[in-house]
N, C-alpha and C. Protein backbone atom coordinates (compact mmCIF):
# COMPACT_ATOMS: atom_id res chain seq x y z
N UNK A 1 -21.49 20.65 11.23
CA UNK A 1 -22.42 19.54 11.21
C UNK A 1 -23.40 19.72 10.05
N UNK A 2 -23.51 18.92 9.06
CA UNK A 2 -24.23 18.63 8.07
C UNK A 2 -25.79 19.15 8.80
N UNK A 3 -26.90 19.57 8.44
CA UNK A 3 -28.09 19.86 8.14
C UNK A 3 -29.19 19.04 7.15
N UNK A 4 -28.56 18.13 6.20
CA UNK A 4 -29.50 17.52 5.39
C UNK A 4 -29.09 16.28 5.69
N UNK A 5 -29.88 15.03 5.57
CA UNK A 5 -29.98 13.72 6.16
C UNK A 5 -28.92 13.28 5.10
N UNK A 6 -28.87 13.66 3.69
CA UNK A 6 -27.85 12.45 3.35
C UNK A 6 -26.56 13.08 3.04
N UNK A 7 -26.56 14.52 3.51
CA UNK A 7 -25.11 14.63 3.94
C UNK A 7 -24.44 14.29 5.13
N UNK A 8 -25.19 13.79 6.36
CA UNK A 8 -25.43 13.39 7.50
C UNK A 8 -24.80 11.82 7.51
N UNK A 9 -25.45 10.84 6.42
CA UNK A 9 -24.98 10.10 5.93
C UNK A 9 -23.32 9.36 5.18
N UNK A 10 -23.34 10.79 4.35
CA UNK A 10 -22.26 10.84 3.96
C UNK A 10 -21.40 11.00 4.54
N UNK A 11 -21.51 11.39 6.36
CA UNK A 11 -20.29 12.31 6.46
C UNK A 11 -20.00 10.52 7.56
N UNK A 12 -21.27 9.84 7.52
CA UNK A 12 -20.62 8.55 8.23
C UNK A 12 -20.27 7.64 7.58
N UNK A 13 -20.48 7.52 6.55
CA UNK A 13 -19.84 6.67 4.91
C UNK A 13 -18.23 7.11 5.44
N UNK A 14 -17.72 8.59 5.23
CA UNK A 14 -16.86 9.10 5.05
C UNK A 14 -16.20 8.63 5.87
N UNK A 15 -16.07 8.19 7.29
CA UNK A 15 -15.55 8.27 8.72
C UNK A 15 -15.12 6.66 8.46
N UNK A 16 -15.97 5.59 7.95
CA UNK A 16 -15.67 4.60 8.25
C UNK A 16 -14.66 4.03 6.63
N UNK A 17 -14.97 4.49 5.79
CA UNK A 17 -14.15 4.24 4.91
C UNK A 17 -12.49 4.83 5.07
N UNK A 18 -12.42 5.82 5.98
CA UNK A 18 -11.42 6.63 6.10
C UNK A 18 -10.85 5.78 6.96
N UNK A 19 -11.06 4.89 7.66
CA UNK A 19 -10.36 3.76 8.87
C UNK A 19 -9.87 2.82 8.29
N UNK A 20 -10.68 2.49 7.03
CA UNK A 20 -10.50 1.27 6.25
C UNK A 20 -9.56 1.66 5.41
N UNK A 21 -9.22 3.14 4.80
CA UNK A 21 -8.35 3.36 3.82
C UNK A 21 -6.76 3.20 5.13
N UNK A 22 -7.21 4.07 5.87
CA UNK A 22 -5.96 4.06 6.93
C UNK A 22 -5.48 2.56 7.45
N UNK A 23 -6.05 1.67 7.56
CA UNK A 23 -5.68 0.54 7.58
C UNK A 23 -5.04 -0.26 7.00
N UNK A 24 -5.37 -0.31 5.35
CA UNK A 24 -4.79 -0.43 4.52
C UNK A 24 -3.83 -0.05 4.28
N UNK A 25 -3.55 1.15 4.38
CA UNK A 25 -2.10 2.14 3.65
C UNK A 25 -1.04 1.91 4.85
N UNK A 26 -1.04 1.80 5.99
CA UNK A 26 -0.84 1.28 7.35
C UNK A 26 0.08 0.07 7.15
N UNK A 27 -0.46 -1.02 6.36
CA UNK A 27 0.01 -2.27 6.17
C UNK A 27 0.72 -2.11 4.90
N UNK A 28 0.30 -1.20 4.05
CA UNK A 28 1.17 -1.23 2.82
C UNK A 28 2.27 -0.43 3.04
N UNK A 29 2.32 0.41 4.29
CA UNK A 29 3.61 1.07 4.78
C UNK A 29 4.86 0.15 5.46
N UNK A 30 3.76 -0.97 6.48
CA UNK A 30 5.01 -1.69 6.75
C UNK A 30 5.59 -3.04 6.02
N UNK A 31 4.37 -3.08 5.10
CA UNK A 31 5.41 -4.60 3.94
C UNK A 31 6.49 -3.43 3.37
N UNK A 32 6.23 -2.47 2.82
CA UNK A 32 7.67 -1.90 2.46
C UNK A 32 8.65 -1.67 3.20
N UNK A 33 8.35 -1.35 4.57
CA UNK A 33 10.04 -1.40 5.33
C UNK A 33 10.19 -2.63 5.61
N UNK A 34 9.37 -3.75 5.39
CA UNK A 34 10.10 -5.15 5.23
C UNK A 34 10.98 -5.05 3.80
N UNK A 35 10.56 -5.08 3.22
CA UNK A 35 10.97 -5.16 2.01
C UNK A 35 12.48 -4.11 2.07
N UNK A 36 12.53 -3.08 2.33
CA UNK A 36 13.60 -2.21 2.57
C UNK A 36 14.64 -2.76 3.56
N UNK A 37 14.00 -3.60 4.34
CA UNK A 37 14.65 -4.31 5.25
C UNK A 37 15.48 -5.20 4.65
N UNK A 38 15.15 -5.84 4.32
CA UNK A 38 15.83 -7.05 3.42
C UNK A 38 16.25 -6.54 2.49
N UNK A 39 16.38 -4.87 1.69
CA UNK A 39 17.25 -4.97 0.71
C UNK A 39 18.55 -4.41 1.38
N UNK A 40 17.98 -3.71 2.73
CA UNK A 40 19.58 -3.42 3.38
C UNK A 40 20.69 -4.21 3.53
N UNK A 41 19.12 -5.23 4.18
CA UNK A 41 20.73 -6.35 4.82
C UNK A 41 21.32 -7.49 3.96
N UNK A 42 21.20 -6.83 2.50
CA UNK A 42 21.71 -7.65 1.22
C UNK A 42 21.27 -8.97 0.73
N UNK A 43 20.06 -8.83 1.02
CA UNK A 43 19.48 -10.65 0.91
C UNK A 43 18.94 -10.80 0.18
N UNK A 44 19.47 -10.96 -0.99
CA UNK A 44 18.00 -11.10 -2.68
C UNK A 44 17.02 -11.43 -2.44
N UNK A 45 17.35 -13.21 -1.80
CA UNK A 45 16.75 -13.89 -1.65
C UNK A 45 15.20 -13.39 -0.54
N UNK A 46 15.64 -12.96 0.34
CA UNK A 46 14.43 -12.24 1.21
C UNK A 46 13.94 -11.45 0.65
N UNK A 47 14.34 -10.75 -0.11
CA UNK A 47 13.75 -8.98 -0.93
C UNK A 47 12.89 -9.57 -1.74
N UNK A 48 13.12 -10.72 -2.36
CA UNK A 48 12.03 -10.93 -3.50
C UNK A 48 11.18 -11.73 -3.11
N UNK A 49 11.32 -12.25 -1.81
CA UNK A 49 10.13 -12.97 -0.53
C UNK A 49 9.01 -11.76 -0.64
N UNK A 50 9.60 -11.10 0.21
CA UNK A 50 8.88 -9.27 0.38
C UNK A 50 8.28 -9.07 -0.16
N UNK A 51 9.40 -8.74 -1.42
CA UNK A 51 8.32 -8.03 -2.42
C UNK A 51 7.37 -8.21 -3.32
N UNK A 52 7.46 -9.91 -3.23
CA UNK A 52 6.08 -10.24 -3.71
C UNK A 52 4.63 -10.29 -2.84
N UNK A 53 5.39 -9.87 -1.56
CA UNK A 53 4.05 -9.72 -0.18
C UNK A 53 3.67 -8.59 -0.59
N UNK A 54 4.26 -7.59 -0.88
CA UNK A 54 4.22 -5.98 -0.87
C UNK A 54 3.93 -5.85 -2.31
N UNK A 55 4.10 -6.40 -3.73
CA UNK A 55 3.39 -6.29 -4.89
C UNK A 55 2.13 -6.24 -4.46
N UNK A 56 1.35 -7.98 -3.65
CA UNK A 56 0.38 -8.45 -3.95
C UNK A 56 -0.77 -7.71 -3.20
N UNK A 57 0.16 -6.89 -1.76
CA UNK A 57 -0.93 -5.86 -0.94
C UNK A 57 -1.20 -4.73 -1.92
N UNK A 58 -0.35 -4.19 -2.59
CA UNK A 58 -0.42 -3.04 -3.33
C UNK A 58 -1.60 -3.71 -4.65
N UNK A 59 -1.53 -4.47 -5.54
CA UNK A 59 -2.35 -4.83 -6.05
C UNK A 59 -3.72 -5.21 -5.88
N UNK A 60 -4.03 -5.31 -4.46
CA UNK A 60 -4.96 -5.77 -3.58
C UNK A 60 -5.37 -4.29 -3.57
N UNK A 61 -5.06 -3.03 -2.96
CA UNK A 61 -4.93 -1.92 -2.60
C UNK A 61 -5.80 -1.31 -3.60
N UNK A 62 -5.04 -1.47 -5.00
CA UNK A 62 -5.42 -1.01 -6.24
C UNK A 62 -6.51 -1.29 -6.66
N UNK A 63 -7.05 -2.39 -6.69
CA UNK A 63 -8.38 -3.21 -6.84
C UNK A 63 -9.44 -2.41 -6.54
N UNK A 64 -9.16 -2.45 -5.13
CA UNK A 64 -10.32 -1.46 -4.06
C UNK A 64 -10.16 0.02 -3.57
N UNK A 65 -9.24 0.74 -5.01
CA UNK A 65 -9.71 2.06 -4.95
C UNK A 65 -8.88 2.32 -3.96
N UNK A 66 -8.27 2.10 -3.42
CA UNK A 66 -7.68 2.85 -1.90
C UNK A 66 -6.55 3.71 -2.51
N UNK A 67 -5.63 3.39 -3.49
CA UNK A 67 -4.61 3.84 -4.32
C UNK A 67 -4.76 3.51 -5.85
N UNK A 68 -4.45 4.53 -6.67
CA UNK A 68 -4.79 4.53 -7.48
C UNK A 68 -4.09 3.40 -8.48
N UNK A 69 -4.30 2.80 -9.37
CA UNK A 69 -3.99 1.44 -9.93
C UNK A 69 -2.08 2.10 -10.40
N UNK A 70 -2.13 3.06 -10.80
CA UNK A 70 -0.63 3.36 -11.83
C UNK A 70 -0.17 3.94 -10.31
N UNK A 71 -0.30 4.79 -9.25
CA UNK A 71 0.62 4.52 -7.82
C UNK A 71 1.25 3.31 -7.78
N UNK A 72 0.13 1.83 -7.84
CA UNK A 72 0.54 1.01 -7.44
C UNK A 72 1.87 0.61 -7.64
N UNK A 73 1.41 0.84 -9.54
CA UNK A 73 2.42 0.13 -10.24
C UNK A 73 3.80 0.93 -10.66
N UNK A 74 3.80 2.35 -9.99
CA UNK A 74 5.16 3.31 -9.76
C UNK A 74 5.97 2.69 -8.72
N UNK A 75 5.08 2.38 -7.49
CA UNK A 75 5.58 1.82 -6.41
C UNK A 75 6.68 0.50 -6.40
N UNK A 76 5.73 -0.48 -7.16
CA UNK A 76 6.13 -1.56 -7.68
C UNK A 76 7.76 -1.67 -8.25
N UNK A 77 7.65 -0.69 -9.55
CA UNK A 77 8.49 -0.30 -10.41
C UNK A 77 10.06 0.35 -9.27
N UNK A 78 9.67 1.00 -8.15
CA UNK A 78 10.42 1.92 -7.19
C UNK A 78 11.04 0.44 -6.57
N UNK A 79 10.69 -0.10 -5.98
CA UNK A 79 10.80 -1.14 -5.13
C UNK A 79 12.14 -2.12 -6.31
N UNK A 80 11.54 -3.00 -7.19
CA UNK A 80 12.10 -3.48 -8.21
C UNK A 80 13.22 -2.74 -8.51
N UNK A 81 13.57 -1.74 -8.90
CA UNK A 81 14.46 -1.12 -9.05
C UNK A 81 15.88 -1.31 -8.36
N UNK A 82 15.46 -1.32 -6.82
CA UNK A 82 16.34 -1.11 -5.98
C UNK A 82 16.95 -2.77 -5.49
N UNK A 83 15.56 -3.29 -6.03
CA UNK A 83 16.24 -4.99 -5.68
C UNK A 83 17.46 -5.47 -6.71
N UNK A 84 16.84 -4.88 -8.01
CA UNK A 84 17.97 -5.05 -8.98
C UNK A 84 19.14 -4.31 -9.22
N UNK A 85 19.44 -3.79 -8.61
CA UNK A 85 20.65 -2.86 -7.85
C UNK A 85 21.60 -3.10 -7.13
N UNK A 86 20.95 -4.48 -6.43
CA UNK A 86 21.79 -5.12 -5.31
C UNK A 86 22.77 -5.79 -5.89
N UNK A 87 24.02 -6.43 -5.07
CA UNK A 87 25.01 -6.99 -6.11
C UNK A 87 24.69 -8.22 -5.92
């Protein structure tokens, strides 16, 4: 337990941003198994539904610090990849 008031502070800054990051990453976990979803079951057409849901959270993501801007855009790049792969 912290001893000085604005580490005291900090450590409740810390707690609630940590819900908000987990929340986030949470949702950016499951637009990608949508997205994985639809590249299984061979559907261009759905995958690139997806993955413009799952770009635009990840870009959203990036904005506000939660992941770092070039994660985003590895992610992005990972995803894309595999859509254009499909036959």
């Amino acid at each position: 337990m912290p001893n000085i008031a604005s580490a005291s502070k900090r450590l409740r800054q810390n707690e609630v941003r940590n819900l908000y990051n987990r929340k986030i990453k949470s949702f950016l976990n499951t637009q990608k198994k949508r997205v994985i979803k639809s590249i299984d079951s061979n559907d261009k057409a759905a995958a690139m539904e997806e993955y413009k849901k799952y770009s635009s959270a990840l870009d959203k993501a990036a904005r506000k610090s939660v992941i770092h801007l070039n994660r985003a855009s590895a992610r992005k790049s990972d995803i894309m990849k595999k859509i254009n792969a499909m036959k």
